[in-house]
N, C-alpha and C. Protein backbone atom coordinates (compact mmCIF):
# COMPACT_ATOMS: atom_id res chain seq x y z
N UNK A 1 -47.61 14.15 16.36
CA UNK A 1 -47.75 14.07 14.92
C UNK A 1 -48.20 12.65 14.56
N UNK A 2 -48.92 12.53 13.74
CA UNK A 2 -49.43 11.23 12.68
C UNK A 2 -48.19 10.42 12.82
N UNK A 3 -48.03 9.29 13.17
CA UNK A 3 -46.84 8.37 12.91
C UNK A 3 -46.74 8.05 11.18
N UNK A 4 -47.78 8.06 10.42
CA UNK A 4 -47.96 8.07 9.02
C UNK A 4 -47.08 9.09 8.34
N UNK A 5 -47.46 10.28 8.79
CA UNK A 5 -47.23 11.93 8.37
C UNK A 5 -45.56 11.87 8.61
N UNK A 6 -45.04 11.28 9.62
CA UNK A 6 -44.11 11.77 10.27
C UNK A 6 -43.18 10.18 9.43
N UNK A 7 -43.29 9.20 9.53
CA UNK A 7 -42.60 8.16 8.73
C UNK A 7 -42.58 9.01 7.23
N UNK A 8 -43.85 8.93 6.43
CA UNK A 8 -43.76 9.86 5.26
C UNK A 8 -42.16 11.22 5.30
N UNK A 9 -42.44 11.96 6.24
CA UNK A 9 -41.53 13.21 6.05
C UNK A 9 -40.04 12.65 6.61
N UNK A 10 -39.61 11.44 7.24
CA UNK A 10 -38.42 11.16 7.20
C UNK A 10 -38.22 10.81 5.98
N UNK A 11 -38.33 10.17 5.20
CA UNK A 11 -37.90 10.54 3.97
C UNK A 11 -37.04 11.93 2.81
N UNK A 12 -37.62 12.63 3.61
CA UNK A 12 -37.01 13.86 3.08
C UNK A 12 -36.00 14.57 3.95
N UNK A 13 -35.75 13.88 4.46
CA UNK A 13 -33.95 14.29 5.39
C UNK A 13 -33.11 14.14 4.66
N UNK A 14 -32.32 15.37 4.51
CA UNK A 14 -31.59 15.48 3.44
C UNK A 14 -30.17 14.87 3.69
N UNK A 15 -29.66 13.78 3.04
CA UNK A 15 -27.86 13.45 3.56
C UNK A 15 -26.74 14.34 3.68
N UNK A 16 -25.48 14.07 3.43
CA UNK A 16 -24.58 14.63 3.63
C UNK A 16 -24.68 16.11 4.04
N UNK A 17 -25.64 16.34 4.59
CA UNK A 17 -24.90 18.36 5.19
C UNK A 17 -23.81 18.53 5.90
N UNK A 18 -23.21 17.21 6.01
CA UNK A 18 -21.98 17.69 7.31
C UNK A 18 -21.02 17.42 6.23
N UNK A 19 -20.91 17.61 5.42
CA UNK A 19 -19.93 16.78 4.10
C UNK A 19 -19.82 18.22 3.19
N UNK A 20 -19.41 19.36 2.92
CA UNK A 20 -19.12 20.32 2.16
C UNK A 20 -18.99 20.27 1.24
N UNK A 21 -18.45 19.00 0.05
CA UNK A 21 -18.65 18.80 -1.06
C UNK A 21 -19.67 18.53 -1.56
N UNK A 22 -20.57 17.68 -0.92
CA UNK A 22 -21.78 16.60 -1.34
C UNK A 22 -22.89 17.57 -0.17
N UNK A 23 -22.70 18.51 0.19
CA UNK A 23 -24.12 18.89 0.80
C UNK A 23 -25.23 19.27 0.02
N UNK A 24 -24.88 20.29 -1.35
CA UNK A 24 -26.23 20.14 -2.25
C UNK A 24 -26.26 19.23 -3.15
N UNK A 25 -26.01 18.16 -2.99
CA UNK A 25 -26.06 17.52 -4.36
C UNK A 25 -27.58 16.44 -4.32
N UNK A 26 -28.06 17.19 -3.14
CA UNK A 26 -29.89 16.61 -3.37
C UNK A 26 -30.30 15.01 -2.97
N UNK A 27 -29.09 14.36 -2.40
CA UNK A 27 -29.62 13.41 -1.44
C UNK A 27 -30.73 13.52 -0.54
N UNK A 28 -31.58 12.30 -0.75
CA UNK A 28 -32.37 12.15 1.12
C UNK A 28 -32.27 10.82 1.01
N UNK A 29 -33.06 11.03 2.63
CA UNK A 29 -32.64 9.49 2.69
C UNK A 29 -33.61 8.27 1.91
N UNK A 30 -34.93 8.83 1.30
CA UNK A 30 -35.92 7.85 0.72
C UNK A 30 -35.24 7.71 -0.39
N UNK A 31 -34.84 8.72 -0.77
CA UNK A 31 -33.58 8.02 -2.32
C UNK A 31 -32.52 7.05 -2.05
N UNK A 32 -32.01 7.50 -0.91
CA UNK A 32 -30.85 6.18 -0.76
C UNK A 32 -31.13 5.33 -0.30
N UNK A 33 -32.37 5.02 0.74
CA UNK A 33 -32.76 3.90 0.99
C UNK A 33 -33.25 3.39 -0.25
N UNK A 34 -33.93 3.50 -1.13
CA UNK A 34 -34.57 2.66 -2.37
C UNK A 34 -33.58 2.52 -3.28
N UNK A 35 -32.27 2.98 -3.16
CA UNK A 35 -31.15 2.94 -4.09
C UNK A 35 -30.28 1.71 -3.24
N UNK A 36 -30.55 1.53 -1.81
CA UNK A 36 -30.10 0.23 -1.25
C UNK A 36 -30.94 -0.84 -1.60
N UNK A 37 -31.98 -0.48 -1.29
CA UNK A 37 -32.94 -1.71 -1.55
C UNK A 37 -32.92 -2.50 -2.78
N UNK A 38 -32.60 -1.65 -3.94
CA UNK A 38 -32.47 -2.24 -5.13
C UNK A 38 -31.06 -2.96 -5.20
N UNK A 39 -30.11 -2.23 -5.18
CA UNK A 39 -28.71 -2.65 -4.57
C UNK A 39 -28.80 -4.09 -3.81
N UNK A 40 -29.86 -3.92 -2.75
CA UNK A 40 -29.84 -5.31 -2.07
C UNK A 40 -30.27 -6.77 -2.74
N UNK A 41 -31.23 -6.68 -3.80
CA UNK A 41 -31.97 -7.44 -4.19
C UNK A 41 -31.57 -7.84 -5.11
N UNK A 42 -30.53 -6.94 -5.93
CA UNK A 42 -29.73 -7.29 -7.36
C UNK A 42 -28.48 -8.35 -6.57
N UNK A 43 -27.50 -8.01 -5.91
CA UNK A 43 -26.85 -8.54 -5.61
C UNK A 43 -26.84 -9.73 -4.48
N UNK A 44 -27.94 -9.43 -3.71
CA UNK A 44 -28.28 -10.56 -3.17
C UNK A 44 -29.96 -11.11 -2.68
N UNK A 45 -30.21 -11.69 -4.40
CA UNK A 45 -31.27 -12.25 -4.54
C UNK A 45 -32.42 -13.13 -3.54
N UNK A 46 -31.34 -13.69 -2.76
CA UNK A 46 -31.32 -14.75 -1.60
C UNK A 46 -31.97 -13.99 -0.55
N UNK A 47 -32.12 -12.37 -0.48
CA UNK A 47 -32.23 -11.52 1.03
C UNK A 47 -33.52 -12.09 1.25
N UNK A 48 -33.54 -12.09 2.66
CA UNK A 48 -34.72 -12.33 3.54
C UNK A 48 -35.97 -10.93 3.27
N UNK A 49 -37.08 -11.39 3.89
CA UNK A 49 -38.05 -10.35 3.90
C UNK A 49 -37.82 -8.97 4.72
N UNK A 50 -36.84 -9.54 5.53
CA UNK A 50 -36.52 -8.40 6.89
C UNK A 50 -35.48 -7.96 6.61
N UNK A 51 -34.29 -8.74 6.14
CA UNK A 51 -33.43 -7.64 5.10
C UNK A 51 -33.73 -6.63 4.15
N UNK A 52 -35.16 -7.06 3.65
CA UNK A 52 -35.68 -5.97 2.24
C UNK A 52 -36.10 -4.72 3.34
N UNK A 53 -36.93 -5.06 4.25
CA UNK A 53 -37.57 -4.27 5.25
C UNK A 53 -36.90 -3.66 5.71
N UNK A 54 -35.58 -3.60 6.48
CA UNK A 54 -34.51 -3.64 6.91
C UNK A 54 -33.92 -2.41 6.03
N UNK A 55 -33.85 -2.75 5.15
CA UNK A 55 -32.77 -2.04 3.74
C UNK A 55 -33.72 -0.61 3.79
N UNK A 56 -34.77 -1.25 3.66
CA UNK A 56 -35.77 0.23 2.64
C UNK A 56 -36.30 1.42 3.70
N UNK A 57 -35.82 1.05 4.93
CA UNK A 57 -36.00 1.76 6.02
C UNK A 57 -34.85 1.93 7.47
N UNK A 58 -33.76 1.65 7.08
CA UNK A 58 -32.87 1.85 7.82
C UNK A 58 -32.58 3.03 8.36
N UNK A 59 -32.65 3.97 7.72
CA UNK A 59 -32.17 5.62 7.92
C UNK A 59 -33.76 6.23 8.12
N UNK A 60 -34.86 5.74 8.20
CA UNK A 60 -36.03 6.79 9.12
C UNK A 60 -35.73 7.45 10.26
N UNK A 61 -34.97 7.09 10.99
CA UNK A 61 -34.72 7.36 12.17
C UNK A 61 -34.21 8.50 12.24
N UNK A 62 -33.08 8.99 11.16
CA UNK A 62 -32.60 10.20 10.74
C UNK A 62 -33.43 11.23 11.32
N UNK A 63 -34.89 11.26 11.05
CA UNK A 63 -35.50 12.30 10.95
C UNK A 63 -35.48 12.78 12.76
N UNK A 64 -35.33 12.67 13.73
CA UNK A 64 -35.46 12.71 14.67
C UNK A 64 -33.70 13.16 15.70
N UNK A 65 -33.14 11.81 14.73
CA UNK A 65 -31.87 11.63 15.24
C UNK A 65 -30.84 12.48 14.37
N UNK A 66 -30.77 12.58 13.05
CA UNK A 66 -29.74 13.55 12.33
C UNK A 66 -29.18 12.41 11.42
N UNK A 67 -28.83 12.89 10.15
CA UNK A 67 -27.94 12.29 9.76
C UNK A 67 -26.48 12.33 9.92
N UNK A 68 -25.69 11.52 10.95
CA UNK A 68 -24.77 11.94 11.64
C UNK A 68 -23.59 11.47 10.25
N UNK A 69 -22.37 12.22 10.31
CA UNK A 69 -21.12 11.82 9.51
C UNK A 69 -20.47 10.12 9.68
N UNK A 70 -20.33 9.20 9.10
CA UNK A 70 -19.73 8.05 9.03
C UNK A 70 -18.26 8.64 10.13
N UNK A 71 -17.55 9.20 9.30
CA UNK A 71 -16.33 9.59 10.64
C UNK A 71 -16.72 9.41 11.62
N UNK A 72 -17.15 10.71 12.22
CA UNK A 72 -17.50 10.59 13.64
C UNK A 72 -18.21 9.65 14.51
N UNK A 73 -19.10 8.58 13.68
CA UNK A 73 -19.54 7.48 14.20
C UNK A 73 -18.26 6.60 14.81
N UNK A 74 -17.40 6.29 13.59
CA UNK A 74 -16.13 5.52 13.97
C UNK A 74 -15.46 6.13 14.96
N UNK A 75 -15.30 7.29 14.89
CA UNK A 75 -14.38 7.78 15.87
C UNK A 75 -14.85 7.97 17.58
N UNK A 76 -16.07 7.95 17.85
CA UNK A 76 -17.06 7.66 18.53
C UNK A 76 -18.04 7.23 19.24
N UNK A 77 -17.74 5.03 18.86
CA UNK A 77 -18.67 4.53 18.83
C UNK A 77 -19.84 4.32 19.63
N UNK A 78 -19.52 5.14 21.36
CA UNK A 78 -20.40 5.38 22.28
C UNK A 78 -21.74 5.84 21.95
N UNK A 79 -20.68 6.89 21.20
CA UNK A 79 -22.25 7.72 20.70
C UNK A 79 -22.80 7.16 19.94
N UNK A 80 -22.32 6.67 18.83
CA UNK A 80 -22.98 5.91 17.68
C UNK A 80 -23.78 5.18 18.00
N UNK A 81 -23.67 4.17 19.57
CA UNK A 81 -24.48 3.17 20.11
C UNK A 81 -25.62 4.19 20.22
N UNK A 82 -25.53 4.92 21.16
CA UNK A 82 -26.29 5.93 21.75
C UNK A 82 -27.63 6.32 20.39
N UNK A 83 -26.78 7.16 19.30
CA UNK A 83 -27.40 7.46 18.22
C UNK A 83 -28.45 6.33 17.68
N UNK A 84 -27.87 5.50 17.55
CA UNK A 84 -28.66 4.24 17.08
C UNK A 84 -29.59 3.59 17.41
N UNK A 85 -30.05 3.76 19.23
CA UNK A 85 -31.35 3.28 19.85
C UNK A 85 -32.09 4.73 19.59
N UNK A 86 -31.34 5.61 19.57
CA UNK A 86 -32.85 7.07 18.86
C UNK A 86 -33.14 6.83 17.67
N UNK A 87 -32.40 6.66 16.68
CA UNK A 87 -33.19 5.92 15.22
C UNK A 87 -34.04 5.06 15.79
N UNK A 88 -33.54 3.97 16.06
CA UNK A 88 -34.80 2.85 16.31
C UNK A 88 -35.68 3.24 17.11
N UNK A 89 -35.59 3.79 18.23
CA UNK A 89 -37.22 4.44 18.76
C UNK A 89 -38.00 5.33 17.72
N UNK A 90 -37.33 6.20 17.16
CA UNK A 90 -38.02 6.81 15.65
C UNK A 90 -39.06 5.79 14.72
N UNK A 91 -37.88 4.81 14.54
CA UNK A 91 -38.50 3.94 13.60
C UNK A 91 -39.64 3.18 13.97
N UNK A 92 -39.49 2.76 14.97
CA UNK A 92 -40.63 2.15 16.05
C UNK A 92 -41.99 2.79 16.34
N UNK A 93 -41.78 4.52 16.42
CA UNK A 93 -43.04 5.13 16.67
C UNK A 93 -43.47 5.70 15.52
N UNK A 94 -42.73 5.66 14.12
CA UNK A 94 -43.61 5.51 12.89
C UNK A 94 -44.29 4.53 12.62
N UNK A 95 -44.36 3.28 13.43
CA UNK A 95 -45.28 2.49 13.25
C UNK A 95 -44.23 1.06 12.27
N UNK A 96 -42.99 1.58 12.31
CA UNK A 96 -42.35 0.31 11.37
C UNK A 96 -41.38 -0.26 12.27
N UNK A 97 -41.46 -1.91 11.97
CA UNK A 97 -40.00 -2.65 12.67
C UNK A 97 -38.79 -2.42 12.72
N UNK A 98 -38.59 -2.90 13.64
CA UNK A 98 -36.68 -2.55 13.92
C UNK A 98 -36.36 -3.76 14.18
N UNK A 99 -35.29 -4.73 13.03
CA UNK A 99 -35.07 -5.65 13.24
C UNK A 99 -33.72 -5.69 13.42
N UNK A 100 -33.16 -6.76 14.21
CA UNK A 100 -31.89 -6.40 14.82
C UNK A 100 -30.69 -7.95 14.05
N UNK A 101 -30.37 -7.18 13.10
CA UNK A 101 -29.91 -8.28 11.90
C UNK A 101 -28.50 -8.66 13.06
N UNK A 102 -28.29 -9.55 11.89
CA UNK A 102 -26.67 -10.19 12.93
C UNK A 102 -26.08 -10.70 11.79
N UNK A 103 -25.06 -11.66 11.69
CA UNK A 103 -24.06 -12.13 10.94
C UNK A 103 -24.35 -11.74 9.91
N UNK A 104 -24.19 -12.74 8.71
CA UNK A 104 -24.11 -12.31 7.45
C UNK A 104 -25.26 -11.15 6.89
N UNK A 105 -26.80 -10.79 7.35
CA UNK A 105 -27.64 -9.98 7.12
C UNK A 105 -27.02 -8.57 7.37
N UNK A 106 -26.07 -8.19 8.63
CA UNK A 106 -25.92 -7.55 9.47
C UNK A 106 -24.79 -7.14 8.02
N UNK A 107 -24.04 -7.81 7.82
CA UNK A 107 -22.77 -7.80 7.04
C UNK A 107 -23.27 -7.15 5.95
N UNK A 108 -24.11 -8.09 5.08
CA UNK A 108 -24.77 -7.30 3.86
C UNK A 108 -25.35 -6.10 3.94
N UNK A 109 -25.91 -5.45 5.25
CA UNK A 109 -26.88 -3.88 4.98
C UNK A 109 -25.43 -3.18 5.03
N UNK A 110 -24.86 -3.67 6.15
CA UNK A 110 -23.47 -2.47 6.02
C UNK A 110 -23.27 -2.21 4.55
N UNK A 111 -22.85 -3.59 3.93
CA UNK A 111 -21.50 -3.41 2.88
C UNK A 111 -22.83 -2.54 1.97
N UNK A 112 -23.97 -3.18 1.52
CA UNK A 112 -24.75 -2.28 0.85
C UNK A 112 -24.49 -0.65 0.72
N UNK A 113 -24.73 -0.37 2.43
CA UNK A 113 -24.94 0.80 2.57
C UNK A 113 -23.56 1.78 1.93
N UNK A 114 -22.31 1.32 2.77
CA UNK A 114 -21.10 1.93 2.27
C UNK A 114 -21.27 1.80 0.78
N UNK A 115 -21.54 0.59 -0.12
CA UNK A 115 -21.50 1.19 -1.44
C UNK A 115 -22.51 1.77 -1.92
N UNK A 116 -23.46 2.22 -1.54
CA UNK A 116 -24.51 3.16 -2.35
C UNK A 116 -23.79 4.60 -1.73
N UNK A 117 -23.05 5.11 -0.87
CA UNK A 117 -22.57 5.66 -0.33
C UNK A 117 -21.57 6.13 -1.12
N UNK A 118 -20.79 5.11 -1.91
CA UNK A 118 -19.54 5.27 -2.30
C UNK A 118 -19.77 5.48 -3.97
N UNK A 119 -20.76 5.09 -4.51
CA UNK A 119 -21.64 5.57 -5.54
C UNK A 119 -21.81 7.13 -6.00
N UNK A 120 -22.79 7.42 -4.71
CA UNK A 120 -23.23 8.68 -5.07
C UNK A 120 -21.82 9.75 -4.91
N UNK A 121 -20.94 9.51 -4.14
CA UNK A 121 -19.35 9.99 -3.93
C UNK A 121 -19.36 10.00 -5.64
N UNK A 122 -18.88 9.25 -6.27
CA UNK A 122 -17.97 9.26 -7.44
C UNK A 122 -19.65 9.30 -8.54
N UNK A 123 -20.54 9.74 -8.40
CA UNK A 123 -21.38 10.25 -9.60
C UNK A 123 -21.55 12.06 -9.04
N UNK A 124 -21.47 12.30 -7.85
CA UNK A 124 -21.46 13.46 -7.19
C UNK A 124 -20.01 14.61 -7.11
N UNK A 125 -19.16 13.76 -7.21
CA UNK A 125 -17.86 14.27 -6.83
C UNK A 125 -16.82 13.75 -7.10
N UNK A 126 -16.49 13.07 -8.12
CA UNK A 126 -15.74 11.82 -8.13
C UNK A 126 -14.05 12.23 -7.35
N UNK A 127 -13.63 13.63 -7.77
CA UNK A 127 -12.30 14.45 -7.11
C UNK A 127 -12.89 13.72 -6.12
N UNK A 128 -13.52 13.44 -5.29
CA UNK A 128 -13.26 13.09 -3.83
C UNK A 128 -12.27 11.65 -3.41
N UNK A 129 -12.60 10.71 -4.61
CA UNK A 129 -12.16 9.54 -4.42
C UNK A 129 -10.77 9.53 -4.33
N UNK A 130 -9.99 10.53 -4.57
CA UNK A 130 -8.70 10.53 -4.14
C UNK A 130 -8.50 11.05 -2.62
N UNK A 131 -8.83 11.25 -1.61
CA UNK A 131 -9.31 11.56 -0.43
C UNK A 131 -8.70 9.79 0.24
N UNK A 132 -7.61 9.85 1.56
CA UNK A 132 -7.41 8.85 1.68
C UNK A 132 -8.84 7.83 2.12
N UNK A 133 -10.02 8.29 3.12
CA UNK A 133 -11.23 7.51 3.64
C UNK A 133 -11.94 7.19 2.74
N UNK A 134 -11.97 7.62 0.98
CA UNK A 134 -12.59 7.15 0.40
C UNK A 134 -11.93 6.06 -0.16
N UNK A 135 -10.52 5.80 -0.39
CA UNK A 135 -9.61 4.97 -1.14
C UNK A 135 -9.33 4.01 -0.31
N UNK A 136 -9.67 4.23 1.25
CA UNK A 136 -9.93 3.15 1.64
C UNK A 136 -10.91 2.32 2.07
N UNK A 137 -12.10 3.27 1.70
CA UNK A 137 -13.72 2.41 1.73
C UNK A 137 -13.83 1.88 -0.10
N UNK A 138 -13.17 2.15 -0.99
CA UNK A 138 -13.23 1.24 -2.06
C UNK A 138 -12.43 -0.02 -1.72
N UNK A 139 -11.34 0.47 -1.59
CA UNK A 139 -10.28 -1.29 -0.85
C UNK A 139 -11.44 -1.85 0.06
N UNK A 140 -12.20 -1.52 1.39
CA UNK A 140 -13.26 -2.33 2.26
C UNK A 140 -14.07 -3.18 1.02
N UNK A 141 -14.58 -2.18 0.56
CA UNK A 141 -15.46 -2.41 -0.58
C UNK A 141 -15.73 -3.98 -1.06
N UNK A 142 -14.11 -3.79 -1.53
CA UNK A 142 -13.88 -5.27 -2.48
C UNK A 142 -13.46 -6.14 -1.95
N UNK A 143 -13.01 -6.07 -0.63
CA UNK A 143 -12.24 -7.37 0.05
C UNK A 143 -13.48 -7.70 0.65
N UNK A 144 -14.56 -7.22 0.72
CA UNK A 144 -15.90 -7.51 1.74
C UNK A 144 -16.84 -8.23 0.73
N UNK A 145 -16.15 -7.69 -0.76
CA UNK A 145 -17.42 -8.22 -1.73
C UNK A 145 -16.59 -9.45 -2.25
N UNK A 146 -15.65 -10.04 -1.82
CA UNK A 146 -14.94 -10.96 -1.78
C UNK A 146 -15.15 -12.31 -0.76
N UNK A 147 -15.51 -11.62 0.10
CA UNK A 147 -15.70 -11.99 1.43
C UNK A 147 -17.22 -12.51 1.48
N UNK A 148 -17.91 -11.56 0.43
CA UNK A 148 -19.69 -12.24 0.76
C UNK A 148 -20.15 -13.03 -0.32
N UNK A 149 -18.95 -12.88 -1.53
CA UNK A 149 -19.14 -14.10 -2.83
C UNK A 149 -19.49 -13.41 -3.68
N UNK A 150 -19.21 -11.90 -3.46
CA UNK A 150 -20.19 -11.70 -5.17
C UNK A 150 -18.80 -9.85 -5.95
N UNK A 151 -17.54 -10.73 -5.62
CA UNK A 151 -16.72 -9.96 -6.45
C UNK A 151 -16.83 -9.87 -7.31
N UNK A 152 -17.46 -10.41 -8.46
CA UNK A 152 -17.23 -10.44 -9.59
C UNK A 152 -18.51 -9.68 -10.17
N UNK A 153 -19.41 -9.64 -9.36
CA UNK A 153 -20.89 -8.76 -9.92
C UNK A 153 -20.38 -7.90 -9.56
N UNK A 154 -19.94 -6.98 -8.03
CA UNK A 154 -18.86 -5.67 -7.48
C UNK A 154 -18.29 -5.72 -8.79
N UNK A 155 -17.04 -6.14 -9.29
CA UNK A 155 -16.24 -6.13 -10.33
C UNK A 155 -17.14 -5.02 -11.20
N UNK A 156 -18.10 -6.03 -12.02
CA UNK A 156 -18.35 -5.47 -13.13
C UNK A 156 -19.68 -4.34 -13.21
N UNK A 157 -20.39 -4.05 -11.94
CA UNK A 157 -20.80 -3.04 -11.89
C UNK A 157 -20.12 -1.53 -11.91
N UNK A 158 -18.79 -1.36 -10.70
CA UNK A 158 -18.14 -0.78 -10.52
C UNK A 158 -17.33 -0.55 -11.69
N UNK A 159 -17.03 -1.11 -12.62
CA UNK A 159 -16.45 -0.84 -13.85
C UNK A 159 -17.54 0.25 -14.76
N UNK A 160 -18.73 -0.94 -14.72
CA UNK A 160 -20.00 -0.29 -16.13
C UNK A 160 -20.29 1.46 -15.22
N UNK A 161 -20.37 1.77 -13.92
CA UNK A 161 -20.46 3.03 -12.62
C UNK A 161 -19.41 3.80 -13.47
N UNK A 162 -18.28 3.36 -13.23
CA UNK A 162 -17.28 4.63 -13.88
C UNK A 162 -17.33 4.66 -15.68
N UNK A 163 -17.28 3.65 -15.86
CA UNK A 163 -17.50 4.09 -17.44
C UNK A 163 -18.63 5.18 -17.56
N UNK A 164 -19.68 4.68 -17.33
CA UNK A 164 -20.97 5.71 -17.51
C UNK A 164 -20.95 6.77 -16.95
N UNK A 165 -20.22 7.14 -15.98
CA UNK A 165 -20.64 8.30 -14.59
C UNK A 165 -19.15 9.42 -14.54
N UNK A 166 -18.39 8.45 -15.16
CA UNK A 166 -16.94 9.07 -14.74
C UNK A 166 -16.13 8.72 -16.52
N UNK A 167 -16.28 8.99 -17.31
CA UNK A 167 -15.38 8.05 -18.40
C UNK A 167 -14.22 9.02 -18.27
N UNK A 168 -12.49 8.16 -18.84
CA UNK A 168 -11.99 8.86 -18.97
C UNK A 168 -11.05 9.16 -17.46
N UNK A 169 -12.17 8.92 -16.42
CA UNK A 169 -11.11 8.91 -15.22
C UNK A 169 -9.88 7.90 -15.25
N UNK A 170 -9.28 8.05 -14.32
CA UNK A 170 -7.98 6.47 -14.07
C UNK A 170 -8.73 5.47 -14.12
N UNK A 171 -8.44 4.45 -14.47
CA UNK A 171 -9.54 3.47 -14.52
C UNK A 171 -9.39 2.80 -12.85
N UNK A 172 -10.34 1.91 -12.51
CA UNK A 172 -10.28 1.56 -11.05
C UNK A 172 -8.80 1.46 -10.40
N UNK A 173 -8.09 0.91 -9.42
CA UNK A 173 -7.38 0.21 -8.95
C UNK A 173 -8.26 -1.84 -9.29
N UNK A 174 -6.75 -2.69 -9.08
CA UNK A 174 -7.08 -3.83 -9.77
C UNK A 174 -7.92 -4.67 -8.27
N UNK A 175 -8.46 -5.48 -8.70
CA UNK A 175 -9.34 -6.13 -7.85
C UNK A 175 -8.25 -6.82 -6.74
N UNK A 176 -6.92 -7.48 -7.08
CA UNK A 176 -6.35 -7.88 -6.61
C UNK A 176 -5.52 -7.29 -5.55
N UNK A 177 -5.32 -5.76 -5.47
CA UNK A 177 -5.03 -5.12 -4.45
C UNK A 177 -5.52 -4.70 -3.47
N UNK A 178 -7.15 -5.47 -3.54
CA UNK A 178 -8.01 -5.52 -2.46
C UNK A 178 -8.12 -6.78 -1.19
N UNK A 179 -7.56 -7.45 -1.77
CA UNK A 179 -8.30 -8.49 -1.51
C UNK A 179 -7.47 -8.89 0.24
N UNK A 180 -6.58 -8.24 0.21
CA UNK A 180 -5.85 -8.10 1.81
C UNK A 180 -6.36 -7.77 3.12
N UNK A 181 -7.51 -6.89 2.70
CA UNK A 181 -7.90 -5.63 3.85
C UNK A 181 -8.55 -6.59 4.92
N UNK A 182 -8.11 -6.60 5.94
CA UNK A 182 -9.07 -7.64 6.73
C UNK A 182 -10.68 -6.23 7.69
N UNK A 183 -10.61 -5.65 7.18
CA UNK A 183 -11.92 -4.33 7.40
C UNK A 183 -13.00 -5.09 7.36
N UNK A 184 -13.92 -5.20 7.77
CA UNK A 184 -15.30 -5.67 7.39
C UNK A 184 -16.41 -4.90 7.68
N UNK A 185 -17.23 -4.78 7.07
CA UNK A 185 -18.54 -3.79 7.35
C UNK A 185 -19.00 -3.82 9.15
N UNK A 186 -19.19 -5.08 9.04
CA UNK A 186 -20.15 -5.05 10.57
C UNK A 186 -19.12 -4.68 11.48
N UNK A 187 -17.79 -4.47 11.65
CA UNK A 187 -16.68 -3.84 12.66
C UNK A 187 -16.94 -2.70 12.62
N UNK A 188 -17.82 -2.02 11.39
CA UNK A 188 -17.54 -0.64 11.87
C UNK A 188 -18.93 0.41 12.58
């Protein structure tokens, strides 16, 4: 196949099917990648060129490899390694880079990713957020957005997210009951 044709149609790999709540709710991955990318650039203005690159094409690989469940990655991580050089050969023979971020870059696509993740959760399903793995990827959330300097933009997005998307729910948990979790994106 066209490496063009075939980069083009990863895009349309659809997310969560292994997720029963969130399987139709019309994710792919060219939506959530450009919903990171923006994510990336709002909150951290500073990103490199290969972080943007990085961001807006992370999940091509999907198309080849699957969009596998976050659980089972953790629970897993052999495979996950495993999983992760078939994305990047994907990504590679569409003709796009695979850059192999590290410290703080490495830190930021994670935490990105979990919150565009944790987004479409509570505009998709919000009942889910009482689910203990989601209550404790909001706690990651904030001790990480604590951790990379920009709690207070987290803060007040995540506030203006549920007002608009959710009104009327419990209102968050307080910022301060986060701030313990020693979790960090790139551990997982």
């Amino acid at each position: 196949m066209n490496n063009i044709l075939h980069a083009w149609n990863a895009g349309h790999v659809q997310r969560w099917h292994c997720n029963p709540q969130l399987a139709g709710s019309g994710d792919s991955d060219a939506g959530h990648q450009q919903r990171c990318t923006i994510l990336l650039l709002l909150f951290f203005p500073d990103a490199t060129r290969e972080e943007i690159i990085d961001m807006v094409t992370h999940d091509q690989g999907e198309i080849d490899a699957g969009d596998m469940a976050y659980p089972i990655k953790l629970r897993h991580p052999e495979f996950s390694k495993t999983l992760q050089g078939i994305e990047n050969e994907s990504i590679q023979n569409q003709g796009l880079p695979v850059f192999h971020l590290d410290g703080g870059a490495l830190i930021r696509r994670k935490w990105i990713d979990m919150l565009e993740s944790y987004c479409w959760m509570m505009k998709h399903c919000p009942t889910m957020s009482r689910k203990t793995e989601w209550q404790e990827q909001f706690r990651m959330l904030y001790a990480n957005a604590y951790k990379l300097g920009v709690q207070d933009r987290y803060t007040d997005f995540m506030e203006a997210f549920q007002e608009y998307y959710n009104p009327g729910m419990l209102p968050l948990p307080s910022p301060e009951s986060h701030r313990g979790s020693d979790r960090h994106p790139a551990d997982e």
